[in-house]
Protein backbone atom coordinates (compact mmCIF):
# COMPACT_ATOMS: atom_id res chain seq x y z
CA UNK A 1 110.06 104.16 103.90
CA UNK A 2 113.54 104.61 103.63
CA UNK A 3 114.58 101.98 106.19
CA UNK A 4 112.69 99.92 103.39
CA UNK A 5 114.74 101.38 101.14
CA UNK A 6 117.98 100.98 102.74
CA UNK A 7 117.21 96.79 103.36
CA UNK A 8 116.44 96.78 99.12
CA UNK A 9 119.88 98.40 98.82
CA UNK A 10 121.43 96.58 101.11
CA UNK A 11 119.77 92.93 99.45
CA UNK A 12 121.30 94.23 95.89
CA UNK A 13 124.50 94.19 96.95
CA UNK A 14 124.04 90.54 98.37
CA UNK A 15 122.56 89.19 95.22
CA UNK A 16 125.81 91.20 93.83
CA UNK A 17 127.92 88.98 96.25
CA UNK A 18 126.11 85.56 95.35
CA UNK A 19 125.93 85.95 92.02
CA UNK A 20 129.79 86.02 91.70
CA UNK A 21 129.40 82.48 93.92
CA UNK A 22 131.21 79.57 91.99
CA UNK A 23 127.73 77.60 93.85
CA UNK A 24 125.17 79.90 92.64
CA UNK A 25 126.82 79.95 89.08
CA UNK A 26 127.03 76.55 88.68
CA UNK A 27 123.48 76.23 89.67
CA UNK A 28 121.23 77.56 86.71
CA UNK A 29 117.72 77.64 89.20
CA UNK A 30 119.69 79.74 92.08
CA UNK A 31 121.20 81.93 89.16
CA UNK A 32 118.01 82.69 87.30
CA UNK A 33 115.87 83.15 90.43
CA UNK A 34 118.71 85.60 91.44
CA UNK A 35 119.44 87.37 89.04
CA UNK A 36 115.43 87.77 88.38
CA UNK A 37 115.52 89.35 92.12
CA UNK A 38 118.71 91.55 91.33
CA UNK A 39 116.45 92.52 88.15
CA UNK A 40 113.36 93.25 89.70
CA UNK A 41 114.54 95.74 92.26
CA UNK A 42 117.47 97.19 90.06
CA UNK A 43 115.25 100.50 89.21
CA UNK A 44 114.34 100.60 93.06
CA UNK A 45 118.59 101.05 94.05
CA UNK A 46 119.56 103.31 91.08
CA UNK A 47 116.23 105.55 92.04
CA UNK A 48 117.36 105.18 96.12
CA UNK A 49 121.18 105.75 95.15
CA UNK A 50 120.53 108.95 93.05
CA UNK A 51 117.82 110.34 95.77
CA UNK A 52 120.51 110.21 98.26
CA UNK A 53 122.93 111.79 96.04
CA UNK A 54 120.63 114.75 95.74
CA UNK A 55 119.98 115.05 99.55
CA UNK A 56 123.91 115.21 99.78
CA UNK A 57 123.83 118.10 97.39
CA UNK A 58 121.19 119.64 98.98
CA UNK A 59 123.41 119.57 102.61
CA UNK A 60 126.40 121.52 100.86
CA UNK A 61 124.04 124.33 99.02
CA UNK A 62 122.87 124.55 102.63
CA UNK A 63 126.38 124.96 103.67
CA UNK A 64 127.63 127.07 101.61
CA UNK A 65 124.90 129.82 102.30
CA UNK A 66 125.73 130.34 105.73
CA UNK A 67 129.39 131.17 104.64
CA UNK A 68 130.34 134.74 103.32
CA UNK A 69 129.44 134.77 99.64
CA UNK A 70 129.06 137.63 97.63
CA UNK A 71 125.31 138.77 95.82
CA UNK A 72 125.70 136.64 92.86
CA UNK A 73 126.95 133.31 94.19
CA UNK A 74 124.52 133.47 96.89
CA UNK A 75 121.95 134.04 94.24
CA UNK A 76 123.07 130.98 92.60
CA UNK A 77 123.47 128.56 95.39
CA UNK A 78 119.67 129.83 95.86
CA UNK A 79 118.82 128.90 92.35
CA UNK A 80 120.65 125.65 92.94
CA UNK A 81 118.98 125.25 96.42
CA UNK A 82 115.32 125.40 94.77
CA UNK A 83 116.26 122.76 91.84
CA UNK A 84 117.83 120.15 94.02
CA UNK A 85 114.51 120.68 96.35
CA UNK A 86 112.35 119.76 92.90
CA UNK A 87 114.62 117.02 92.33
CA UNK A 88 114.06 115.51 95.76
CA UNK A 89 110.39 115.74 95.50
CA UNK A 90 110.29 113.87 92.21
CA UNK A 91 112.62 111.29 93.52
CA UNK A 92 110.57 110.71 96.65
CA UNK A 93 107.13 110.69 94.84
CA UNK A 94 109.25 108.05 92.07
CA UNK A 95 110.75 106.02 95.08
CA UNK A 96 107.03 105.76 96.75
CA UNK A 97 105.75 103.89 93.92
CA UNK A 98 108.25 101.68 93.12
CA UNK A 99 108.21 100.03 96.94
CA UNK A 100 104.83 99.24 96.21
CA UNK A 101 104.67 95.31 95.98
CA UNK A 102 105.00 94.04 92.45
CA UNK A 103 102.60 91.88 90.72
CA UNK A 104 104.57 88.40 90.91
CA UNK A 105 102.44 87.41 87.54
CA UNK A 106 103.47 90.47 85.48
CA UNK A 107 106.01 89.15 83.70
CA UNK A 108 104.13 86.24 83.00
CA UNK A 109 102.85 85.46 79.61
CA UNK A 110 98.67 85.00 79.29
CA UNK A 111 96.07 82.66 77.91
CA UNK A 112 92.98 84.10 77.29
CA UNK A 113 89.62 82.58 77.21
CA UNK A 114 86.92 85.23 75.34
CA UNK A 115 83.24 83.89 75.39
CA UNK A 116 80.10 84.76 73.70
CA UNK A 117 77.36 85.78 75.92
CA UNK A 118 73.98 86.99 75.94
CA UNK A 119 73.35 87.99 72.22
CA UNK A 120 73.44 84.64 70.11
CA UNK A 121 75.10 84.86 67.17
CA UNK A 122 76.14 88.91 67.25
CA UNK A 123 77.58 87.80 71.01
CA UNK A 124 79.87 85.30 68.81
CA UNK A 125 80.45 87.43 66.02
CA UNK A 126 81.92 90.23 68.90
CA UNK A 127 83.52 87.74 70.56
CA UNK A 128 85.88 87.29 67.29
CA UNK A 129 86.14 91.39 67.19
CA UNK A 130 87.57 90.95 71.09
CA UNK A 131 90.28 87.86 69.61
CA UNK A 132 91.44 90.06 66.72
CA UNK A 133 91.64 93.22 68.73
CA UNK A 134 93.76 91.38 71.20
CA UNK A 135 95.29 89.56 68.90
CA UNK A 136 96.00 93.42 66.73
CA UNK A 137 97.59 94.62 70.39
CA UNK A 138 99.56 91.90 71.09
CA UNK A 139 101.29 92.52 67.75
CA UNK A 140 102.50 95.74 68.49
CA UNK A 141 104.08 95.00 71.22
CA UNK A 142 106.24 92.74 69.61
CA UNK A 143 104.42 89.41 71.16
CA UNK A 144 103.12 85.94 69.55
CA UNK A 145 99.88 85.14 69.74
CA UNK A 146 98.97 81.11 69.87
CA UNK A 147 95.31 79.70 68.81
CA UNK A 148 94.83 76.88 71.61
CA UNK A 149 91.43 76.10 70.92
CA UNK A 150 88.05 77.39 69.23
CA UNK A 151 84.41 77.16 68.57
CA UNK A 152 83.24 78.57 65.55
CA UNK A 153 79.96 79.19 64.74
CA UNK A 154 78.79 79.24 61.18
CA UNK A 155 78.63 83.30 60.66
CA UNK A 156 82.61 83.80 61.51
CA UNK A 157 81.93 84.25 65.55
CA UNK A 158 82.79 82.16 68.29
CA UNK A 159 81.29 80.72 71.17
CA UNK A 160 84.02 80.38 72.87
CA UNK A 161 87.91 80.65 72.06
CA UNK A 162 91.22 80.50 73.93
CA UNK A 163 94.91 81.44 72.85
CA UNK A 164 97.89 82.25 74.39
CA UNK A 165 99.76 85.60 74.09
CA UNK A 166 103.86 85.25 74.53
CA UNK A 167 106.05 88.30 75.54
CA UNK A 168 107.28 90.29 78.43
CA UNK A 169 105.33 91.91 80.76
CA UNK A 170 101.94 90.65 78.70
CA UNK A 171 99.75 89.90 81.81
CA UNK A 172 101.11 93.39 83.24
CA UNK A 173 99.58 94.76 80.83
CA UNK A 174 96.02 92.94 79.69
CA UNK A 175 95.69 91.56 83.66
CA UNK A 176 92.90 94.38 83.71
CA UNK A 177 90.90 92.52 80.82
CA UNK A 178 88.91 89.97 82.95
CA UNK A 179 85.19 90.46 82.58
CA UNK A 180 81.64 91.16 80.91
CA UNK A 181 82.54 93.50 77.75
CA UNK A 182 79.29 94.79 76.23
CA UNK A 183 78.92 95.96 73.08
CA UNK A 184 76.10 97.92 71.22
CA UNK A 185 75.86 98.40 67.23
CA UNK A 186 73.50 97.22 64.26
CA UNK A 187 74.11 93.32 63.87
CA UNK A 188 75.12 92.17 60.31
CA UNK A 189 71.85 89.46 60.25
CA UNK A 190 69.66 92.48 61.42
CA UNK A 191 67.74 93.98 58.58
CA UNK A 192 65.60 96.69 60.28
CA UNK A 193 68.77 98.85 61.56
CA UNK A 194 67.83 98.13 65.25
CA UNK A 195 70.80 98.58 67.52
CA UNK A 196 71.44 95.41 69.71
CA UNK A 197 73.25 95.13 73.25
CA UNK A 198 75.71 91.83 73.22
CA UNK A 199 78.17 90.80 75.94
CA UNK A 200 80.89 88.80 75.95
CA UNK A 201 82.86 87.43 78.80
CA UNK A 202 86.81 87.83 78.75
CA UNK A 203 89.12 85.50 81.53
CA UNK A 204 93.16 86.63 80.87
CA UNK A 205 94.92 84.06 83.29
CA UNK A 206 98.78 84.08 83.56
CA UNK A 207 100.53 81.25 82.54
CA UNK A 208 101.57 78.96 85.91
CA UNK A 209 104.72 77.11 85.36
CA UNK A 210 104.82 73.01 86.53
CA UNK A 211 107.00 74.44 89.63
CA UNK A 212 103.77 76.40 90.46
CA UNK A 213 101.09 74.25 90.12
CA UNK A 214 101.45 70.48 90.30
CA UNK A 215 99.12 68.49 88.97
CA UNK A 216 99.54 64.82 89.29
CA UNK A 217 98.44 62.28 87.02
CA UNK A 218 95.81 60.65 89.63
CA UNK A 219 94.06 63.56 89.32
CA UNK A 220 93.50 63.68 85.97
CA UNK A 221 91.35 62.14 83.43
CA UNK A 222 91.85 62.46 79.50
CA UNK A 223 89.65 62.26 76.62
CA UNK A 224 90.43 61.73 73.02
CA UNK A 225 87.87 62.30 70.37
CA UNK A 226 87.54 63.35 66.26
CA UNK A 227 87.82 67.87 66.33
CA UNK A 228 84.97 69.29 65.08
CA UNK A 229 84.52 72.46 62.93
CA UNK A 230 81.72 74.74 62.79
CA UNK A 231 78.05 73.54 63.20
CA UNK A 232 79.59 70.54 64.77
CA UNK A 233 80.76 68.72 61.48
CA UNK A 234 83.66 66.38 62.04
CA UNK A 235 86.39 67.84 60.24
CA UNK A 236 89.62 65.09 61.53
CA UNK A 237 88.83 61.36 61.05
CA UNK A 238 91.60 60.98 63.83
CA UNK A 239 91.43 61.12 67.82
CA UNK A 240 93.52 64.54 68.09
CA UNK A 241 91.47 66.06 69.57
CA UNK A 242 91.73 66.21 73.92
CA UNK A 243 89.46 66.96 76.67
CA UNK A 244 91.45 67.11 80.27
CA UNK A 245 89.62 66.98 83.21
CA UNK A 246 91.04 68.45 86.50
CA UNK A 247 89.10 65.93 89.15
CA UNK A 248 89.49 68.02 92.49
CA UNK A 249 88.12 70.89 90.63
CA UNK A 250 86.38 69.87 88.08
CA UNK A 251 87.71 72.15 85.11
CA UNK A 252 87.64 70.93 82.11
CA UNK A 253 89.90 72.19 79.24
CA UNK A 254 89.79 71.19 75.45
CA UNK A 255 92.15 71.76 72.28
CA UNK A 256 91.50 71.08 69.00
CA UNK A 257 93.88 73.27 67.40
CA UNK A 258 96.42 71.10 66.21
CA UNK A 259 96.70 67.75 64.31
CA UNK A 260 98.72 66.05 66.83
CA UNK A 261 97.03 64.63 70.12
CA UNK A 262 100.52 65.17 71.62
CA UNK A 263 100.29 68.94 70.87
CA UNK A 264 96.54 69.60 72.20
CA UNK A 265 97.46 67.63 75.28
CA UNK A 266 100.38 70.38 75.90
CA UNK A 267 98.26 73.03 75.33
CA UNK A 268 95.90 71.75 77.37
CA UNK A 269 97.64 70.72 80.15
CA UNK A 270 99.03 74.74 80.11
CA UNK A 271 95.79 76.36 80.07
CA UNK A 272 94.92 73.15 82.69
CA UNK A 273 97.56 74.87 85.14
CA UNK A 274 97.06 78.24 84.25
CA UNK A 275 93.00 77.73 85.47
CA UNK A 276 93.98 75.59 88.38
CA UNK A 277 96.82 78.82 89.45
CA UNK A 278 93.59 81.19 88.63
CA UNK A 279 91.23 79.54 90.71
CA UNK A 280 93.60 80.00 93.74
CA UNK A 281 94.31 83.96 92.93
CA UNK A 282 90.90 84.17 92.49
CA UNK A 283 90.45 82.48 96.00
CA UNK A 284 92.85 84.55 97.61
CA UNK A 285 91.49 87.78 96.21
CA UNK A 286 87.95 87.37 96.94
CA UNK A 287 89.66 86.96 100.77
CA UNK A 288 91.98 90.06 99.97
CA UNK A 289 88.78 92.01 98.64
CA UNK A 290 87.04 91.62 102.47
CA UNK A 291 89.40 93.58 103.61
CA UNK A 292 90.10 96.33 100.92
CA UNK A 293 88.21 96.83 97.21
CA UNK A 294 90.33 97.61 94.86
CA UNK A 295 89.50 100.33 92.28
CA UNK A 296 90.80 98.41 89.40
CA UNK A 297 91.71 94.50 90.80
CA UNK A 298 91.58 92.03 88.73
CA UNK A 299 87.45 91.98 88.54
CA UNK A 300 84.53 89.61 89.27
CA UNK A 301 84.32 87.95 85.96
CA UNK A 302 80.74 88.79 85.51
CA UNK A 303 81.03 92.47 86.16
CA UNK A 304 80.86 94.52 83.37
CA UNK A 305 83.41 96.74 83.25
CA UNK A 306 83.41 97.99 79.39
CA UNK A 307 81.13 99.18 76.52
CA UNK A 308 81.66 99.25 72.86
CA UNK A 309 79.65 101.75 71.35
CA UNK A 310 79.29 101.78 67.77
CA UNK A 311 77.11 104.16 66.45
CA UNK A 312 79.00 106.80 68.85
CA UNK A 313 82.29 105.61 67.84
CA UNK A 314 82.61 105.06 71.90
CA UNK A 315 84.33 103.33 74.20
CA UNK A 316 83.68 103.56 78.27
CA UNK A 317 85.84 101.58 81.06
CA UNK A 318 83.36 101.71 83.87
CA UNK A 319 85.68 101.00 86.43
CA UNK A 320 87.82 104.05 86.36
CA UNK A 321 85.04 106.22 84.29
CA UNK A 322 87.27 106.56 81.23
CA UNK A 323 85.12 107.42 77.94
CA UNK A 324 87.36 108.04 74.45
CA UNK A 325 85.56 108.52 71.49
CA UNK A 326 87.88 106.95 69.81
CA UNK A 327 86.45 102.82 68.94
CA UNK A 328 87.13 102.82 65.42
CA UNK A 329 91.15 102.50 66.72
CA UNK A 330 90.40 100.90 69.81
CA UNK A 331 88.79 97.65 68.14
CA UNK A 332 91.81 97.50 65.72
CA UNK A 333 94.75 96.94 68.74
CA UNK A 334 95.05 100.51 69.90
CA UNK A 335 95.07 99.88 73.30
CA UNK A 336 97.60 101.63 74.55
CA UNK A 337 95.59 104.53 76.17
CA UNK A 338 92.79 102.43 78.30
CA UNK A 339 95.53 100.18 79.41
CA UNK A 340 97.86 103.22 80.35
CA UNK A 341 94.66 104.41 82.52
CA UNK A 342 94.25 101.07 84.22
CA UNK A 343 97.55 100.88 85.40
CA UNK A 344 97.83 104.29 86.91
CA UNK A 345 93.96 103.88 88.27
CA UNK A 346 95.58 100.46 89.60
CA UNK A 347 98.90 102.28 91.12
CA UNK A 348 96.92 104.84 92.65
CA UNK A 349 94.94 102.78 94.55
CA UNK A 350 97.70 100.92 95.91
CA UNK A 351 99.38 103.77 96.86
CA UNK A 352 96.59 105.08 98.93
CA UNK A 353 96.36 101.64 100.47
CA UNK A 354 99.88 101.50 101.36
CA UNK A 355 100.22 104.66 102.93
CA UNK A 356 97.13 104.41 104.68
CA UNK A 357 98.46 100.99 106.43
């Protein structure tokens, strides 16, 4: 581990070195990317530097006990002795974590694709309570959430919608989403009080940049056609409206959102990528799972892996077995404690891997 260490140190202070290069300066890609590396692993140094700090303390305490000291400085290099050995502990136990391989997509902003499933109309209608709760969330973390494209039904649900979330670290954070989310309450069209069980499917894909995933034009094909509001009525007399189809795939994005055909084709061409990018991590973690589950992962996007329970004012995260009575603040944004879990759950799990490698 701390050979690891040593080579993180020792890159710092290259990046250090390059980024006072009159070459790297005057190239804004090499200065971004490095000062992004510098940035990434500038926690990892200080942690490192201040963990060997303590270890140097610890050698003179040491020291200084096997020279002639009287009862009450011995007493206090003692006191001192114990402390520093806390410190080191914490540091190591700090240090361990952090070398574990970051998440290349967690600074990434997300698009999110939330689907109505098994359950009709109340499927829809919980669909829109999974938008607005994200949407809630992603407000109080300071980010901007972007409508790309929707399908209304006529009772205020959706059958499908997909919007973008903007800020740092959002995937880090919501990466855990992906999946079946059931839900169980008394629909508003049922009259006889009869508790129902809904689903609805959630995809949170990070944003790919071009540089990621290039898609070339031959590949390609684009439809225009009038956007349509709920039940299907034409609500544009205009062509705005764009469907892109990914040919070596076959994915198929639409946007609707705005009145300009220019501004649905950008959206869709970034929610094009970010599938495209999603379909490879996908790929690559259905390889990576062969070898290792993961307690958390990203998820098989038809496992269920939460409930909504109304009429117990519950919420339960199968994957981790985390049950907080607590929906009522859940469903409005309050997030903050089943997201917490997921990462630690996550961070755990890779921990255990790594040292078991």
């Amino acid at each position: 581990m701390f050979d690891r260490l040593q080579a993180v140190e020792d890159r710092y202070e290259k990046l250090n070195e390059l980024l006072s290069d009159p070459e790297v300066v005057n190239d804004p890609k090499k200065l971004r990317d490095f000062s992004k590396e510098q940035a990434d692993i500038a926690d990892t140094v200080q942690t490192y530097r201040q963990y060997k700090d303590v270890k140097e303390q610890l050698q003179d305490a040491k020291a200084m006990l096997e020279e002639k000291l009287d009862a009450d400085m011995r007493e206090m290099v003692k006191e001192e002795l114990s402390e520093l050995e806390t410190q080191k502990e914490e540091l190591e136990g700090q240090l361990k974590f952090l070398l574990i391989p970051k998440d290349p997509n967690d600074d990434k902003n997300v698009i999110f694709e939330i689907r109505g499933a098994a359950g009709g109309e109340e499927a829809a209608l919980f669909a829109n309570s999974l938008y607005r709760m994200y949407s809630r969330y992603a407000e109080s973390q300071g980010w901007k959430t972007e409508l790309i494209d929707a399908n209304p039904t006529g009772l205020g649900g959706f059958k499908e919608i997909s919007f973008m979330i903007t800020g740092k670290g959002a995937y880090s954070k919501l990466k855990f989403e992906n999946g079946a989310h059931r839900v169980q309450r008394v629909p508003e069209t049922e009259s006889g009080g009869r508790i129902h069980t809904s689903t609805a499917t959630v995809a949170c894909l990070p944003e790919a940049e071009e540089v990621e995933i290039q898609i070339h034009d031959k590949d390609v094909r684009v439809d225009t056609y009038c956007s349509s509001g709920a039940g299907g009525q034409s609500v544009n007399t205009t062509a705005s409206a764009i469907r892109v189809t990914h040919i070596p795939t076959g994915i198929v994005v639409t946007c609707q959102d705005e009145k300009s055909q220019h501004k649905n084709k950008d959206k869709a061409m970034k929610v094009l990528r970010a599938r495209v990018y999603d379909k490879f991590l996908q790929e690559a973690q259905a390889e990576y799972d062969e070898v290792r589950k993961s307690a958390v992962g990203t998820g098989d996007r038809s496992e269920r892996i939460r409930t909504y329970n109304y009429p117990q004012n519950r919420v339960t995260d199968h994957r981790i077995g985390l049950t907080l009575q607590k929906l009522d603040q859940i469903i409005e944004g309050k997030l903050d404690e089943i997201i917490d879990a997921l990462i630690i759950a996550d961070q755990s799990s890779r921990l255990e891997a790594a040292s078991n490698e």
